[in-house]
Every structure is written in structure tokens, then in C-alpha cells.
Protein backbone atom coordinates (compact mmCIF):
# COMPACT_ATOMS: atom_id res chain seq x y z
CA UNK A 1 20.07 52.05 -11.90
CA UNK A 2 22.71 49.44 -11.88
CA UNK A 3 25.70 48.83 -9.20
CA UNK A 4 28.48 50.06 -12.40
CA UNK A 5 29.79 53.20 -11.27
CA UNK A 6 29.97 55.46 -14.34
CA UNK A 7 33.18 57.13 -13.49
CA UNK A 8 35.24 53.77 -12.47
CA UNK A 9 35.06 49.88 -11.96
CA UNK A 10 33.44 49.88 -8.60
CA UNK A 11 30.85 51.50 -7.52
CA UNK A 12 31.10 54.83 -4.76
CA UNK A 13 29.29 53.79 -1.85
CA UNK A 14 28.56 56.00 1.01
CA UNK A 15 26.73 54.75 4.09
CA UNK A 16 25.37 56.16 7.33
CA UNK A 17 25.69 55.07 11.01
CA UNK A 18 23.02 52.17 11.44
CA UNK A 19 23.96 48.31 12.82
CA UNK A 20 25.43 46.59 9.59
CA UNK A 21 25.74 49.66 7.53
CA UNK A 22 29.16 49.72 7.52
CA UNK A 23 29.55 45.54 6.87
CA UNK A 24 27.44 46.09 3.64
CA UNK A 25 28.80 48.67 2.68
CA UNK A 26 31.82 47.49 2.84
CA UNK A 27 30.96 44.39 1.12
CA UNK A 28 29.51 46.70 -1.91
CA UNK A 29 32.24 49.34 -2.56
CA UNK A 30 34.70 46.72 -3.51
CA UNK A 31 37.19 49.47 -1.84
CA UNK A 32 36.85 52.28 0.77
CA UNK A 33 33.12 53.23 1.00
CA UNK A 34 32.80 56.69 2.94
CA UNK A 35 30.91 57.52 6.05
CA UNK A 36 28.46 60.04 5.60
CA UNK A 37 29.15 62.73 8.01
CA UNK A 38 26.34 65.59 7.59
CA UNK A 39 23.22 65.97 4.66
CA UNK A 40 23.02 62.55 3.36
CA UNK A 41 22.35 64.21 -0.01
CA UNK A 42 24.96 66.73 -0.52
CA UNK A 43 27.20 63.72 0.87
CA UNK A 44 25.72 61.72 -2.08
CA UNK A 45 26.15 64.33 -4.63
CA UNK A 46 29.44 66.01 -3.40
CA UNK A 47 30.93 61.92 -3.56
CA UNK A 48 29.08 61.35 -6.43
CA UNK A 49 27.91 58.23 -5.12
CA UNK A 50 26.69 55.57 -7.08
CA UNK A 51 24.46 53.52 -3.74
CA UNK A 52 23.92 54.74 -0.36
CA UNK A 53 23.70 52.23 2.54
CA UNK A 54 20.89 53.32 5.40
CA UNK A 55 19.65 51.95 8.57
CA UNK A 56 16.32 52.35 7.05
CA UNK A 57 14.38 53.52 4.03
CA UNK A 58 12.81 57.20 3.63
CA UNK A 59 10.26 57.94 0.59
CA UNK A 60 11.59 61.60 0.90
CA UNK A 61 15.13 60.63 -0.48
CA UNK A 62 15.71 59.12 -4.15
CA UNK A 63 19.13 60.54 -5.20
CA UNK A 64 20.29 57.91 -5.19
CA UNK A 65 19.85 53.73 -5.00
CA UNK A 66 19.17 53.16 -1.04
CA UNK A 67 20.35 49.28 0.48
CA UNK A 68 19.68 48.44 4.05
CA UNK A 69 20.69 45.48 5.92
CA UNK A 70 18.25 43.97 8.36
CA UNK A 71 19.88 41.41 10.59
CA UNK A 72 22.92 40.97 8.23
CA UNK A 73 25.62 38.65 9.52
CA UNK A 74 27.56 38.25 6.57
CA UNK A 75 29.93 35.75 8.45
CA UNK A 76 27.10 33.03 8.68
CA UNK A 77 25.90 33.65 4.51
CA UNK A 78 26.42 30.36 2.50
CA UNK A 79 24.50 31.80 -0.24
CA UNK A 80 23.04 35.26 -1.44
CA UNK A 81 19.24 34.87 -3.01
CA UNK A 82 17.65 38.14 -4.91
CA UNK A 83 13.67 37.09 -4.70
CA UNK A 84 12.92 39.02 -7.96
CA UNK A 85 9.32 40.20 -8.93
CA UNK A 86 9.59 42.24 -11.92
CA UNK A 87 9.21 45.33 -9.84
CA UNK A 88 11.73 48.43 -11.00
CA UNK A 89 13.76 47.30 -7.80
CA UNK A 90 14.55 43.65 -8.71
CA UNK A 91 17.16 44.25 -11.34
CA UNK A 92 19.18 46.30 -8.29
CA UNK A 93 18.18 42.93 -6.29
CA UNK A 94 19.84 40.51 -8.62
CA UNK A 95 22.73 42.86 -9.55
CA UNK A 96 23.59 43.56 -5.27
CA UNK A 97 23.15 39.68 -4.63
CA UNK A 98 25.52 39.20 -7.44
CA UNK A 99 28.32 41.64 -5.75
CA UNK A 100 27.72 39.62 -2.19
CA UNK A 101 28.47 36.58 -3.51
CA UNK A 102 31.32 37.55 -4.90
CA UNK A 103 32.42 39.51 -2.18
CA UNK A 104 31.48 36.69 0.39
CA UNK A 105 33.31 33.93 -1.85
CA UNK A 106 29.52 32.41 -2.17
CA UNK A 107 26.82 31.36 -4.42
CA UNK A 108 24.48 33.40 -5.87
CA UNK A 109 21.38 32.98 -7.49
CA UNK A 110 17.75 34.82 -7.85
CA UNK A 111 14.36 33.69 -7.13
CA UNK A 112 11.30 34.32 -9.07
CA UNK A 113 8.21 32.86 -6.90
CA UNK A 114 4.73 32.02 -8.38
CA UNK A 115 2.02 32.21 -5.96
CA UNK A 116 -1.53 31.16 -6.04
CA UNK A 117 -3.04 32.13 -9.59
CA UNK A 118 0.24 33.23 -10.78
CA UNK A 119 1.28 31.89 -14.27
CA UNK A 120 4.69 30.21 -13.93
CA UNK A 121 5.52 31.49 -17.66
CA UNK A 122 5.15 35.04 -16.72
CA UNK A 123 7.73 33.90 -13.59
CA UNK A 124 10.45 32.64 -16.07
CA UNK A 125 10.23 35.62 -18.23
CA UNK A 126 11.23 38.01 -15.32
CA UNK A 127 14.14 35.52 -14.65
CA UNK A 128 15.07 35.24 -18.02
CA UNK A 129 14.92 39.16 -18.49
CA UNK A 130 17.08 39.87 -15.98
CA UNK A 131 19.39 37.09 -16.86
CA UNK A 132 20.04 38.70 -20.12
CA UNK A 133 21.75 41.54 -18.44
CA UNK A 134 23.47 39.48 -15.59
CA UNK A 135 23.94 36.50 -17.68
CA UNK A 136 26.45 34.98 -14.73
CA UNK A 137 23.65 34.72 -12.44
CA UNK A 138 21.55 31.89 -12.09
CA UNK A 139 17.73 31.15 -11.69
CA UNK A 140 14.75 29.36 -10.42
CA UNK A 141 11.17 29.87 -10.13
CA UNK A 142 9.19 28.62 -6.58
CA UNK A 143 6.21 27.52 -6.86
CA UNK A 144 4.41 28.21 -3.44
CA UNK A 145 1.11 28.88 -1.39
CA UNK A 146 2.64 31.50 1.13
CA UNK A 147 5.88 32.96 2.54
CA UNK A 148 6.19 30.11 4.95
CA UNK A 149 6.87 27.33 2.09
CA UNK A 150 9.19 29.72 0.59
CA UNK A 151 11.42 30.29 3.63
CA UNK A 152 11.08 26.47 3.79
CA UNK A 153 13.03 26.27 -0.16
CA UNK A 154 15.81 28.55 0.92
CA UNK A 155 19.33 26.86 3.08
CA UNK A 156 19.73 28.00 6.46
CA UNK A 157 22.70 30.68 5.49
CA UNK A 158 20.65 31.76 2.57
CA UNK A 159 20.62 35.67 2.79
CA UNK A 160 17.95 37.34 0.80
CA UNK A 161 17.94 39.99 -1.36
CA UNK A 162 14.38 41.93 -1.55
CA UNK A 163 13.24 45.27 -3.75
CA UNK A 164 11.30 47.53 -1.83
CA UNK A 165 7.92 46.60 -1.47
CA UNK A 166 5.56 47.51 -4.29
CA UNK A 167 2.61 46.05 -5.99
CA UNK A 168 3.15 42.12 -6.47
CA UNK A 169 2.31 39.18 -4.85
CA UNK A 170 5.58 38.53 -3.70
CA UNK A 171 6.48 42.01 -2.74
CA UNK A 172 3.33 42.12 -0.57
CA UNK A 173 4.01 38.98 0.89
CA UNK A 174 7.47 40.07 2.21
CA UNK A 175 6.53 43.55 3.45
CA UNK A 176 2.51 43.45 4.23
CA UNK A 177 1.20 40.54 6.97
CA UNK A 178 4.14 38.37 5.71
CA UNK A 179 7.18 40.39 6.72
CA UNK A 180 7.96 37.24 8.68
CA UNK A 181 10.20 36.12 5.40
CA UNK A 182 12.91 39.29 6.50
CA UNK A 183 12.38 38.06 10.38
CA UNK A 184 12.87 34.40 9.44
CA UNK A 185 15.81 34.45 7.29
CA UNK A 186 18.79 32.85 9.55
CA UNK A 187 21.75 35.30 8.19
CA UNK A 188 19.31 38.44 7.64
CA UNK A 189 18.13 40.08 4.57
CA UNK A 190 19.40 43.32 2.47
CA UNK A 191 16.36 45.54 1.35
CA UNK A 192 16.90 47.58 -1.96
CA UNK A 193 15.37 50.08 -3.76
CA UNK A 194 16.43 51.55 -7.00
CA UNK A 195 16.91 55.79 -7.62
CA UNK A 196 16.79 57.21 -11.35
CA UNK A 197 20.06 57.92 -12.76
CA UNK A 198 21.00 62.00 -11.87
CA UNK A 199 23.38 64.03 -13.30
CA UNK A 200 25.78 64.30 -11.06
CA UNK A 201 26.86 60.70 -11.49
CA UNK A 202 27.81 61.44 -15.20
CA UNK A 203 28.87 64.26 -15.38
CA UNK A 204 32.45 65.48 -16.08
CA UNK A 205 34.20 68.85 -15.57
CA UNK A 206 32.31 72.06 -16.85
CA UNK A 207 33.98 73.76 -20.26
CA UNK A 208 33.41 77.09 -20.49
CA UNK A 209 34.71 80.71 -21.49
CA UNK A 210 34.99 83.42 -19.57
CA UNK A 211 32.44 86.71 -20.95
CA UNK A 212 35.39 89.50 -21.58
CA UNK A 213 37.77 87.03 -23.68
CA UNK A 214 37.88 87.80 -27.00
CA UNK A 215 35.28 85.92 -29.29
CA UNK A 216 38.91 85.13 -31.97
CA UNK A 217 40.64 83.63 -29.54
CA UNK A 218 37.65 81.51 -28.03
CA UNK A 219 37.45 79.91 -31.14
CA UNK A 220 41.19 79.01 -31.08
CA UNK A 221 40.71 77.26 -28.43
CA UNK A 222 37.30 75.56 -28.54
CA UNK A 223 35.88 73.58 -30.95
CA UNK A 224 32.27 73.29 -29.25
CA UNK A 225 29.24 74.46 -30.85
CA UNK A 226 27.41 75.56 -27.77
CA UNK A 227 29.44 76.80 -25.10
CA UNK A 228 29.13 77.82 -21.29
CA UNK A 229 30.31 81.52 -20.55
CA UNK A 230 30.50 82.10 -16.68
CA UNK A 231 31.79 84.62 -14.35
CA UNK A 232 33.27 84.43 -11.24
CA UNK A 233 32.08 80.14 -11.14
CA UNK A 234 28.46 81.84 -12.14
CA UNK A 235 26.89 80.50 -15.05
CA UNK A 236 25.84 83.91 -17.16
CA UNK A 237 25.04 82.45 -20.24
CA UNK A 238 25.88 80.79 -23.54
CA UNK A 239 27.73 81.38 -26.69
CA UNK A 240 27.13 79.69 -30.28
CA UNK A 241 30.30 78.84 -32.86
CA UNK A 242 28.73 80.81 -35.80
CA UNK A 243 28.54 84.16 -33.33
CA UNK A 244 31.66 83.72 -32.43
CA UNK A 245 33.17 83.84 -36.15
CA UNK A 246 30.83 86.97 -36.78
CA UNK A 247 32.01 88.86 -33.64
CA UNK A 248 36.04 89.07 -34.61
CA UNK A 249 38.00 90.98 -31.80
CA UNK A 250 34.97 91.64 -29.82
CA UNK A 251 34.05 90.16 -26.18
CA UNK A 252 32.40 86.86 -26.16
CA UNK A 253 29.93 88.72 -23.66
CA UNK A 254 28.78 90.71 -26.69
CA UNK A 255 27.12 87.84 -28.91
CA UNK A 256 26.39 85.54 -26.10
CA UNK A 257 22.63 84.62 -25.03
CA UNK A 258 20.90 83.73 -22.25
CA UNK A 259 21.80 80.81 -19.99
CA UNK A 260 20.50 77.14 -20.39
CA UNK A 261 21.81 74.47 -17.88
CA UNK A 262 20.26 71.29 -16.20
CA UNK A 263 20.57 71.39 -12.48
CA UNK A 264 23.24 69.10 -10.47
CA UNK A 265 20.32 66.85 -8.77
CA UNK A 266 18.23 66.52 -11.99
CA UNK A 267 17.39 63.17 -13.50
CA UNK A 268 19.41 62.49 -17.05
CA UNK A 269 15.68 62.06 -18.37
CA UNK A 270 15.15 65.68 -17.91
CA UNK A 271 18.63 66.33 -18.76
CA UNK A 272 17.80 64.45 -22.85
CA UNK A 273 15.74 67.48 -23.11
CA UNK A 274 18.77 69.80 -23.49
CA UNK A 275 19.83 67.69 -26.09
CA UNK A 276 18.26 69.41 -29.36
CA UNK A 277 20.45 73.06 -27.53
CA UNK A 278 23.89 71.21 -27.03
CA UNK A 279 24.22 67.73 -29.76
CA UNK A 280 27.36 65.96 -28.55
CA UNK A 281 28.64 69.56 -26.63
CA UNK A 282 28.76 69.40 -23.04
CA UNK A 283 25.41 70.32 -20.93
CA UNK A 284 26.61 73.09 -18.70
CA UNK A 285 25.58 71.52 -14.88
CA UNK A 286 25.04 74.19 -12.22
CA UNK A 287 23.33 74.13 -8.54
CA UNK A 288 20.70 76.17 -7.05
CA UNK A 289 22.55 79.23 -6.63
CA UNK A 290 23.38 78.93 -10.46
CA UNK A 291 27.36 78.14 -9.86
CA UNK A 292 28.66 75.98 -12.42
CA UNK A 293 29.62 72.75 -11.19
CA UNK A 294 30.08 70.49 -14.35
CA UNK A 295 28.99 69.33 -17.64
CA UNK A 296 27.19 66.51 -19.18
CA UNK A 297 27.99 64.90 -22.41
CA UNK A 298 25.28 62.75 -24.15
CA UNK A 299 24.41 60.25 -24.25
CA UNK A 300 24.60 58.46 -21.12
CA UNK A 301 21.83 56.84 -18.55
């Protein structure tokens, strides 16, 4: 997932109560983030939020990308460091370090560390990955022993920018025994972790006919293949082009078939597999109670 809102130039950013939730946040959105108010994720998907800011992290929620700030006083930051480790959260690192500085008026950079046994190459390759897609963003690999020497490489208003903690040496280092690197950094750190794309960030409005109009006159004024056919904002089913010329006069109802539709919530991995039904026609989107709530052109993600 990346901090480039779909639907605009800056990312929707929606945050909940939590000390420096509404700084970051802030700091993110580039604009007017919104304070979540009730279910963080209907908030999420009823904003169609791009990044949700937290006091904390919970494995139960993956909607959508989650930062939280931990000691974050953005008025003492000189310079914003994403410690990157190849991990799927580090491209999120480098690409929120890159909107702090910027927002701050600061440098920005990423860090790839090498630790005991580590090859340096493999290092530079995740920097130079990364770089490819944020090619404004600098790097630098550390070659260290421990989390002590690399607190010791970093300024004093360095804030850091950390994935969730996974499998690495690094990652390990900042969230096993050596969570000391979050407590030691002077200006605080911003913990990320990354959220498969969904399809309520892409999708647009639903297009569909109504059962009883006639099939003619459907055609007169859609040009879609595959098309949506719901009742009262219930999704009832579907209706094909070439049944539609066969059926004349007569009631779209009476050549339409049985419903297909990927769910509001559902990743746009799941969604692809709609994509042999409905081409380059709008996905009809529903929720659970089967209301139609939008549809999803491909290809996107």
C-alpha cells in the first residue's frame, strides 16, 4: 500500500484519540484528516481512508495501513529516518518518512542496517529497490553490532520511521530485547504497518439498471457488457448486452441472472477474480446485507 490516495492528491487520513495522533495525522493528510468518532472500520471504509493513525497497533484490524506515533514531538525533528528491512512494511516506512520531511520542512532519508553475518550487498539492494519507486529519497546502509551503535549513527532530532516488527534482524532488534532504539530516539519514533489494498478505496459509484425497465431502452442508455440490476439499493442480479438485444420490449428482470459482486471490505486481489465476469465493466460492490454501494473498474491495486 502506498501513501497516494487513489481518489485525489493527498491521502484521507483518519485518526483516533491517542497522545500524538492528531500531530501525525495532521502532518500526513496534507489537509483536514478526520477524527474517528465510533467503529474504527466503518469510519475507515465510510471515509474511504487511505491510512489510519492509532495510539497503538491491533493484529485484529488490517483495513487499512495503521501509523502510530510513540513519543512524537515533531517540533524538536531535524530529520525523518525510515530504518528499512525489506519487510512488506518498509516501503510504507520510506514513503511516510518521505511525507514528514516534507511536511516538517526537513531531511529525509532511509536506513538499511547490516548486522552481524548480514551481507552488506543484500542491504543495498533493499535500498536501491525502494529507491526506484521513491527515487527523491536518499540512502545509506549501517554497518553495526547492535541497536546501541545504531542509535549512536542517527542526530539527536533524528525521528525514526520503523515497519512493524517481523522476521529480520533489524526488525527484531527494534521490537524484541532491543526496543530500547523506539525509547532512545530523542524526538520519538512513528511505527507503521502496511494493509492490502480493499475495494473500497477504488471504487467509484455503482452503474446499474433497475429490474422492470425495459431491456430496449437499457441498451439506449448503457453501453456495458455486464451490468448490475438492483432493487430498492439491493443488488438482485445481473444482466448481459447480448440478452438485452434478444429480449426487445420486455423487462430487464426477465433475461437477467443471478447476482455476482465483490464485497465493500474485500481485498482487490480477490476482487481480479471477477475479472473474466465483468472485462473493463464495472464490478458491482455491495456490503453484507447485499446493498449496492459502488463499483470497481479494473484494473487498479
Amino acid at each position: 500500500m502506498n501513501l497516494t490516495s487513489p481518489k485525489a492528491d493527498t491521502p484521507t487520513v483518519v485518526w483516533t484519540r491517542g497522545k500524538g495522533c492528531a500531530e501525525l495525522a495532521d502532518l500526513l493528510a496534507e489537509g483536514e484528516p478526520t477524527r474517528v468518532s465510533g467503529d474504527p472500520g466503518e469510519e475507515c471504509i465510510s471515509r474511504r481512508a487511505d491510512l489510519l493513525v492509532a495510539r497503538k497497533l491491533s493484529n485484529s484490524f488490517d483495513l487499512v495501513s495503521v501509523a502510530v506515533p510513540v513519543d512524537f514531538q515533531p517540533e524538536n525533528v531535524t530529520r525523518v529516518v525510515a530504518t528499512v528491512a525489506g519487510g512488506p512494511h518498509s516501503l510504507l516506512a520510506a514513503e511516510t518518512a518521505t511525507q514528514l520531511g516534507s511536511a516538517l520542512g526537513v531531511p529525509s532519508e532511509m536506513v538499511s542496517a547490516s548486522g552481524p553475518d548480514h551481507d552488506i550487498a543484500s542491504a543495498q539492494g533493499i535500498l536501491d529497490e525502494i529507491g526506484s519507486r521513491l527515487p527523491g529519497l536518499g540512502g545509506r546502509v549501517i554497518e553495526v553490532d547492535g541497536v546501541s551503535e545504531l542509535v549512536e549513527t542517527l542526530d539527536e532530532g533524528a525521528l525514526l520511521v520503523l515497519g512493524a516488527s517481523g522476521g529480520s534482524w533489524l526488525q527484531r532488534s527494534m521490537f524484541g530485547p532491543g526496543a530500547r532504539l523506539r525509547r532512545t530516539a530523542q524526538v520519538g519514533a512513528v511505527i507503521v504497518r502496511s494493509a492490502p489494498d480493499r475495494v473500497f478505496r477504488f471504487m467509484g459509484d455503482p452503474v446499474y439498471v433497475a429490474p422492470l425497465r425495459q431491456a430496449d431502452d437499457t441498451l439506449r442508455f448503457h453501453t456495458e457488457n455486464t451490468l448490475a440490476v438492483a432493487h430498492e439499493g439491493l443488488l438482485v442480479g445481473l444482466v448481459r448486452r447480448q440478452r438485452l438485444m434478444d429480449a426487445g420490449r420486455d423487462p430487464v428482470e426477465s433475461v437477467m441472472e443471478d447476482a455476482v459482486s465483490v464485497r465493500v471490505d474485500e481485498t482487490i486481489s480477490e476482487a481480479w477474480e471477477l475479472e473474466p465476469t465483468f472485462g473493463e465493466d464495472p464490478i458491482p460492490v455491495t456490503d453484507h446485507e447485499e446493498h449496492l454501494v459502488g463499483g470497481l473498474l479494473l484494473p487498479v491495486g
